[in-house]
PDB file of N, CA and C in Angstrom:
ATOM      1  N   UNK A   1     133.844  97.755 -55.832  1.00  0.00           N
ATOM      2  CA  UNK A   1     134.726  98.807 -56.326  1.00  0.00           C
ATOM      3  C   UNK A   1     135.134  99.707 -55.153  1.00  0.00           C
ATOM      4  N   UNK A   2     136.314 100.221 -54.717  1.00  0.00           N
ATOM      5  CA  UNK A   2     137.184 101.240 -53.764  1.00  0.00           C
ATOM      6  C   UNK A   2     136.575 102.546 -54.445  1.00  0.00           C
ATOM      7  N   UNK A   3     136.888 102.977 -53.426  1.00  0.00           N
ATOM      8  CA  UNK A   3     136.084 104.532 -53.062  1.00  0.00           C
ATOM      9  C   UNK A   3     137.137 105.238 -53.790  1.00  0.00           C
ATOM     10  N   UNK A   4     136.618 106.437 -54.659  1.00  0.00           N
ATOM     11  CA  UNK A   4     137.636 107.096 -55.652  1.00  0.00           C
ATOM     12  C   UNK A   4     137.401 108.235 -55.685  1.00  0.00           C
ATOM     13  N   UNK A   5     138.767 109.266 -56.001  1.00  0.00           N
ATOM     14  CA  UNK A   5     138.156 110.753 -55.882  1.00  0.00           C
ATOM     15  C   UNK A   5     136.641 111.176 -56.857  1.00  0.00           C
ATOM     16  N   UNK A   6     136.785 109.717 -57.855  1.00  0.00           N
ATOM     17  CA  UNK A   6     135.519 110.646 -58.632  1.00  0.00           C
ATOM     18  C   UNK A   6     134.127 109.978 -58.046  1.00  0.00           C
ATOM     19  N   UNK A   7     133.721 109.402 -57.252  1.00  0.00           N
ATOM     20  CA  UNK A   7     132.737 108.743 -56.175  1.00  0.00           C
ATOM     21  C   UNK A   7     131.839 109.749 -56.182  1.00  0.00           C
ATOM     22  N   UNK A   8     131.162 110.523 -56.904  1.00  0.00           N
ATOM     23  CA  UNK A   8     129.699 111.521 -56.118  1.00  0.00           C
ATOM     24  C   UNK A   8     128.879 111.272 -57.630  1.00  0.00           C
ATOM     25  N   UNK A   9     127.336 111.463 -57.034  1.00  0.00           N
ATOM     26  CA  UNK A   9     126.537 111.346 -58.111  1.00  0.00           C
ATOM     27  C   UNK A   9     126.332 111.962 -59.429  1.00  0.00           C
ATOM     28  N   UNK A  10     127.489 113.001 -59.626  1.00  0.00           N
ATOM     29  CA  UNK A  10     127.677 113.827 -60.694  1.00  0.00           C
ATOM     30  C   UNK A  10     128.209 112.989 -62.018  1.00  0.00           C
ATOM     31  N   UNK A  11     128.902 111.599 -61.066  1.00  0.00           N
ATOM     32  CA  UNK A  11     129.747 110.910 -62.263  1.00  0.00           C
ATOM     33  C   UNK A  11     129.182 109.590 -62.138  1.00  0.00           C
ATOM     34  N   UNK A  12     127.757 109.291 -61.771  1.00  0.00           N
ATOM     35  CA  UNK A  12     126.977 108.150 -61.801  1.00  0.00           C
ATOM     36  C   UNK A  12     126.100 107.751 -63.080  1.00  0.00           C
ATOM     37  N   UNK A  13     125.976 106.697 -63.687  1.00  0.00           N
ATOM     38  CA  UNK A  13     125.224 106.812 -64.826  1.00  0.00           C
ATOM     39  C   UNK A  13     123.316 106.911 -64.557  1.00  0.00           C
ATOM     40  N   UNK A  14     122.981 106.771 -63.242  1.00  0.00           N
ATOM     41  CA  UNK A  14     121.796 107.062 -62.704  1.00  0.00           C
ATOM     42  C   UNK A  14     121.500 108.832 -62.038  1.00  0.00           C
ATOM     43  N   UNK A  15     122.461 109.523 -62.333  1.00  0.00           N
ATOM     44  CA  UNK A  15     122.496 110.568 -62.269  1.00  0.00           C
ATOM     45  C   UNK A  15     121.602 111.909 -63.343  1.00  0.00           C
ATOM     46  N   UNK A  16     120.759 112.516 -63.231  1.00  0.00           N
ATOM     47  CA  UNK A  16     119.964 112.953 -64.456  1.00  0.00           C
ATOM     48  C   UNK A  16     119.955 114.636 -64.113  1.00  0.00           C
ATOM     49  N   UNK A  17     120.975 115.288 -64.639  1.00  0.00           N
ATOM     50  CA  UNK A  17     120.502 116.697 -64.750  1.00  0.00           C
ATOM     51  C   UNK A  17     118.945 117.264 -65.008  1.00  0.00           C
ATOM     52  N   UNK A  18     118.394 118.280 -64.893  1.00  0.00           N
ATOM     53  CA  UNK A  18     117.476 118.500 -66.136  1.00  0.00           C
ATOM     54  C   UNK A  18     117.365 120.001 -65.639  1.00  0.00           C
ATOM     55  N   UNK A  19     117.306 120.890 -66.858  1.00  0.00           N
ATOM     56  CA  UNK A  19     117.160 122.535 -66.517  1.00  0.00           C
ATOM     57  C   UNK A  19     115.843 123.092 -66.505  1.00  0.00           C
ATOM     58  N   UNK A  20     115.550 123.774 -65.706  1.00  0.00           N
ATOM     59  CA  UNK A  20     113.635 124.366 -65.083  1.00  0.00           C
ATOM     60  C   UNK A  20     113.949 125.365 -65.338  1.00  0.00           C
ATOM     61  N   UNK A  21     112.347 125.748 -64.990  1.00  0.00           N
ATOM     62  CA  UNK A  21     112.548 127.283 -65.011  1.00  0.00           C
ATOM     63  C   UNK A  21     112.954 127.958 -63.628  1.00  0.00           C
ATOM     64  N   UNK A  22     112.999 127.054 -62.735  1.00  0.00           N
ATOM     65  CA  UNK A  22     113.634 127.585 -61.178  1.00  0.00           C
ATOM     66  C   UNK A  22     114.984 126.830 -61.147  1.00  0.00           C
ATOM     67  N   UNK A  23     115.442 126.735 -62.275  1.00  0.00           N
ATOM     68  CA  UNK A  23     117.095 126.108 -62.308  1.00  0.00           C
ATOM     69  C   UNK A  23     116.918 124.711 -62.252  1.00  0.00           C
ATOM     70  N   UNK A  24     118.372 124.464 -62.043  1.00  0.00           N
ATOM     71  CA  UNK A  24     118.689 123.127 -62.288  1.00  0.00           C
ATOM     72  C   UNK A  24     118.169 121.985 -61.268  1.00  0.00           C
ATOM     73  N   UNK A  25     117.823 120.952 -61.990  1.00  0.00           N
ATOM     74  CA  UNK A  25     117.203 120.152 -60.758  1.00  0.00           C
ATOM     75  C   UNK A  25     118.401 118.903 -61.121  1.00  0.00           C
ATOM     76  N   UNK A  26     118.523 118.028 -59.945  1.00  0.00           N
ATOM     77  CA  UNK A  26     119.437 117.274 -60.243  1.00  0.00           C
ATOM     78  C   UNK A  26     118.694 115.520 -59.183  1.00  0.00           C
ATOM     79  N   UNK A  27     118.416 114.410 -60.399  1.00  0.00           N
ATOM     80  CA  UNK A  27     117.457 113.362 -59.821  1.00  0.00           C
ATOM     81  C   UNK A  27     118.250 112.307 -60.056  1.00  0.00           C
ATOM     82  N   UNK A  28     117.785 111.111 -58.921  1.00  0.00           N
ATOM     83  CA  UNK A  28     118.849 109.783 -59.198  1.00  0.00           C
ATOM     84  C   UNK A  28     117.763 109.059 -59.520  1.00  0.00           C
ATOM     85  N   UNK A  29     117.813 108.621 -60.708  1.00  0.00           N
ATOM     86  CA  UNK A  29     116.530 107.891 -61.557  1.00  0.00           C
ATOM     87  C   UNK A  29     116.672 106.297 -60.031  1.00  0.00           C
ATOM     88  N   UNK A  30     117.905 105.730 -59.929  1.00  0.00           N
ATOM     89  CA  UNK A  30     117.694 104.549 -59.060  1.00  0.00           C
ATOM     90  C   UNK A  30     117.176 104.584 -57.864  1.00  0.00           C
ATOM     91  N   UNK A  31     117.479 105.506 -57.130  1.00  0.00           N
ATOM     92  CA  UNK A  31     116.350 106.010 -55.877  1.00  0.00           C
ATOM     93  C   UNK A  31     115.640 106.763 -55.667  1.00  0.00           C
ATOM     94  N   UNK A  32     115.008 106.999 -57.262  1.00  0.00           N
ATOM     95  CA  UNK A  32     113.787 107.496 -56.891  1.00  0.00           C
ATOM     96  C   UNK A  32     113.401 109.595 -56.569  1.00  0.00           C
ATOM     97  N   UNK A  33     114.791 109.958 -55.939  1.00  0.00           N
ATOM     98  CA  UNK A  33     114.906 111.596 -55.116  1.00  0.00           C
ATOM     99  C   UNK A  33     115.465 112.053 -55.870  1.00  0.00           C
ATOM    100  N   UNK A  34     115.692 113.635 -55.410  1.00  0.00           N
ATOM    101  CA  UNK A  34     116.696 114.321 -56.047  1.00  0.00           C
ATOM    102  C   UNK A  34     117.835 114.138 -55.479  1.00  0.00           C
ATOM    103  N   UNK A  35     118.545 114.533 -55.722  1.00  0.00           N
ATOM    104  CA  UNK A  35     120.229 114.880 -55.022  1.00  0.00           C
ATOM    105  C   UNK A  35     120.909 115.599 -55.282  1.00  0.00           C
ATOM    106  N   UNK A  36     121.957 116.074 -55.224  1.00  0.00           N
ATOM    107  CA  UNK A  36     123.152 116.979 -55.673  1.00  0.00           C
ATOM    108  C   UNK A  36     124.230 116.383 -56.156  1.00  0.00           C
ATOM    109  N   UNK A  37     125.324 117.336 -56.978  1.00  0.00           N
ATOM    110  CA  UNK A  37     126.383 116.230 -57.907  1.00  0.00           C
ATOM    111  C   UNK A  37     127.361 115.770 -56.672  1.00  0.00           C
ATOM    112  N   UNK A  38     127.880 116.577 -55.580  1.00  0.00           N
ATOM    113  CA  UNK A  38     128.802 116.200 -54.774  1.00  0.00           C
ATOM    114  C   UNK A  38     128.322 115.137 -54.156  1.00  0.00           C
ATOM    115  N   UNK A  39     127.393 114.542 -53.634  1.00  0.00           N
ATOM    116  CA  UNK A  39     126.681 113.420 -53.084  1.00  0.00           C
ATOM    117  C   UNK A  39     127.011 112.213 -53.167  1.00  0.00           C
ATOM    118  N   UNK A  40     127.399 111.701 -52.175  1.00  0.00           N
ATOM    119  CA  UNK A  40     127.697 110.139 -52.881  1.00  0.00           C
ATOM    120  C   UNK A  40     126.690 108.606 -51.921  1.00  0.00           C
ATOM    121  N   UNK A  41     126.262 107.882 -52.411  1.00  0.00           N
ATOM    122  CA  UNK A  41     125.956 106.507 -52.318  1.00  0.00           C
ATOM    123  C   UNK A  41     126.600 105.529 -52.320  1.00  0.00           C
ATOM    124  N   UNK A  42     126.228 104.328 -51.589  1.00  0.00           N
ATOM    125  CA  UNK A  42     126.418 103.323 -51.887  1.00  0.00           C
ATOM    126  C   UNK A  42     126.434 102.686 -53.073  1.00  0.00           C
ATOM    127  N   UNK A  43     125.332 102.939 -53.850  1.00  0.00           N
ATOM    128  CA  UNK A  43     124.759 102.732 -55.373  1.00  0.00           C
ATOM    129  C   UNK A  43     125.867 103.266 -56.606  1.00  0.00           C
ATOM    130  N   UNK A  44     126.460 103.531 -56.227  1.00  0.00           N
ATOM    131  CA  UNK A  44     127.390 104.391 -57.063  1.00  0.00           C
ATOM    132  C   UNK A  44     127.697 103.836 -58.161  1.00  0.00           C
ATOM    133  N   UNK A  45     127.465 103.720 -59.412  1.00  0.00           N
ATOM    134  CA  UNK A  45     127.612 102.998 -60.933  1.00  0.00           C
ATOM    135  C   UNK A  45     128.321 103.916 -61.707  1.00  0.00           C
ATOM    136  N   UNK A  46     129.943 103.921 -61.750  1.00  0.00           N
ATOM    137  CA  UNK A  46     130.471 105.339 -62.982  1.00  0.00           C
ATOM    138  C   UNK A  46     130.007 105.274 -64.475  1.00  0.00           C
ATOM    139  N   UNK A  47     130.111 106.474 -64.903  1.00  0.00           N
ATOM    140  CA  UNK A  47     129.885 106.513 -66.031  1.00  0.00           C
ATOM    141  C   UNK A  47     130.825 105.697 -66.904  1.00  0.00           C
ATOM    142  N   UNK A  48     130.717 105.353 -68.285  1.00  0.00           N
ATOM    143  CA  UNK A  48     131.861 104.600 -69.439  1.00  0.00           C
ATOM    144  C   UNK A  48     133.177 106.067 -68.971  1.00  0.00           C
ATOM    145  N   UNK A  49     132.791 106.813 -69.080  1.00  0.00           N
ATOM    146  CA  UNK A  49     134.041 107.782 -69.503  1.00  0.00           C
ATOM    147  C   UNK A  49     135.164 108.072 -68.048  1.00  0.00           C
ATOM    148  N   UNK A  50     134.060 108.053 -66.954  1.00  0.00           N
ATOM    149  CA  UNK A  50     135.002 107.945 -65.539  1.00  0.00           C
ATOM    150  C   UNK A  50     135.648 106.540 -65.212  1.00  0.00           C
ATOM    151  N   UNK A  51     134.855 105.355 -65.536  1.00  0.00           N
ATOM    152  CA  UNK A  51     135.839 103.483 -65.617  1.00  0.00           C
ATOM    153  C   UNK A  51     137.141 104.266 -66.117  1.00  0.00           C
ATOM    154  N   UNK A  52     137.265 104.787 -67.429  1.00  0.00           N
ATOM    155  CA  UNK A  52     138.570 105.172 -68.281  1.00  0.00           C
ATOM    156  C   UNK A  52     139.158 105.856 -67.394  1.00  0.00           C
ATOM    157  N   UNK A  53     138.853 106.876 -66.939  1.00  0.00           N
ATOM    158  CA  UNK A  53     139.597 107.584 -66.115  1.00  0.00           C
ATOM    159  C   UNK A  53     139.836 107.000 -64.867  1.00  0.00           C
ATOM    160  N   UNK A  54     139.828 106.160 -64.757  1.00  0.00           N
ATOM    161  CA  UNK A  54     140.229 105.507 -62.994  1.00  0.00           C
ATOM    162  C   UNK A  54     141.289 104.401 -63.430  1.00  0.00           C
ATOM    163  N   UNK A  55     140.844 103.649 -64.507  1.00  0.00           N
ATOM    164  CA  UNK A  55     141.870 102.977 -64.833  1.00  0.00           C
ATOM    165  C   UNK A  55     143.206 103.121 -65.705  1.00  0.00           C
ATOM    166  N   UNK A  56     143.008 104.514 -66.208  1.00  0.00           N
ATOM    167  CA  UNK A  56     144.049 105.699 -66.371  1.00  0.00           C
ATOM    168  C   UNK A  56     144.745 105.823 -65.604  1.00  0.00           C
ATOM    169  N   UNK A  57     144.070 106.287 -64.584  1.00  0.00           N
ATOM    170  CA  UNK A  57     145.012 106.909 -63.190  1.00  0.00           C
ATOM    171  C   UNK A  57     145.718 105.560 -62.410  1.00  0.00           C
ATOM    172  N   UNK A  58     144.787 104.112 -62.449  1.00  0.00           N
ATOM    173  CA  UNK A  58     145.528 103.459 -62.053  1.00  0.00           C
ATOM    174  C   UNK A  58     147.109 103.226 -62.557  1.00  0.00           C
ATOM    175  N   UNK A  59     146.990 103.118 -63.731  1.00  0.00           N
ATOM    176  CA  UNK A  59     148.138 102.979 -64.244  1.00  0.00           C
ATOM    177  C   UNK A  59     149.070 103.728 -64.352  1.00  0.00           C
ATOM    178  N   UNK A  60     149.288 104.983 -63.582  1.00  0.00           N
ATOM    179  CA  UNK A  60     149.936 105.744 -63.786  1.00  0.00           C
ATOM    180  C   UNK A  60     150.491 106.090 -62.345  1.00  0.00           C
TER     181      UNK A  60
END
């Protein structure tokens, strides 16, 4: 898959919010760390709802 504006771990389906009591923590269940949403990988898997939106935009 080509590199796309929506490419960072915010829109990965291995991507896992979760809210603390020292705020938000943000973990990539596939490797294991935390990360941040702007972040991007190699690993990169979109969510169902961002596929739609890319192949939206393709078509347009």
């Amino acid at each position: 898959m080509k590199q796309s504006k929506y490419h960072c771990c915010a829109t990965c389906i291995n991507f896992k919010p979760e809210k603390t009591n020292q705020g938000m923590r943000y973990h990539c269940v596939r490797l294991g760390y935390e990360t941040k949403p702007q972040y991007q990988f190699n690993c990169w898997e979109p969510k169902p709802h961002v596929v739609e939106l890319m192949k939206k935009n393709e078509n347009t």
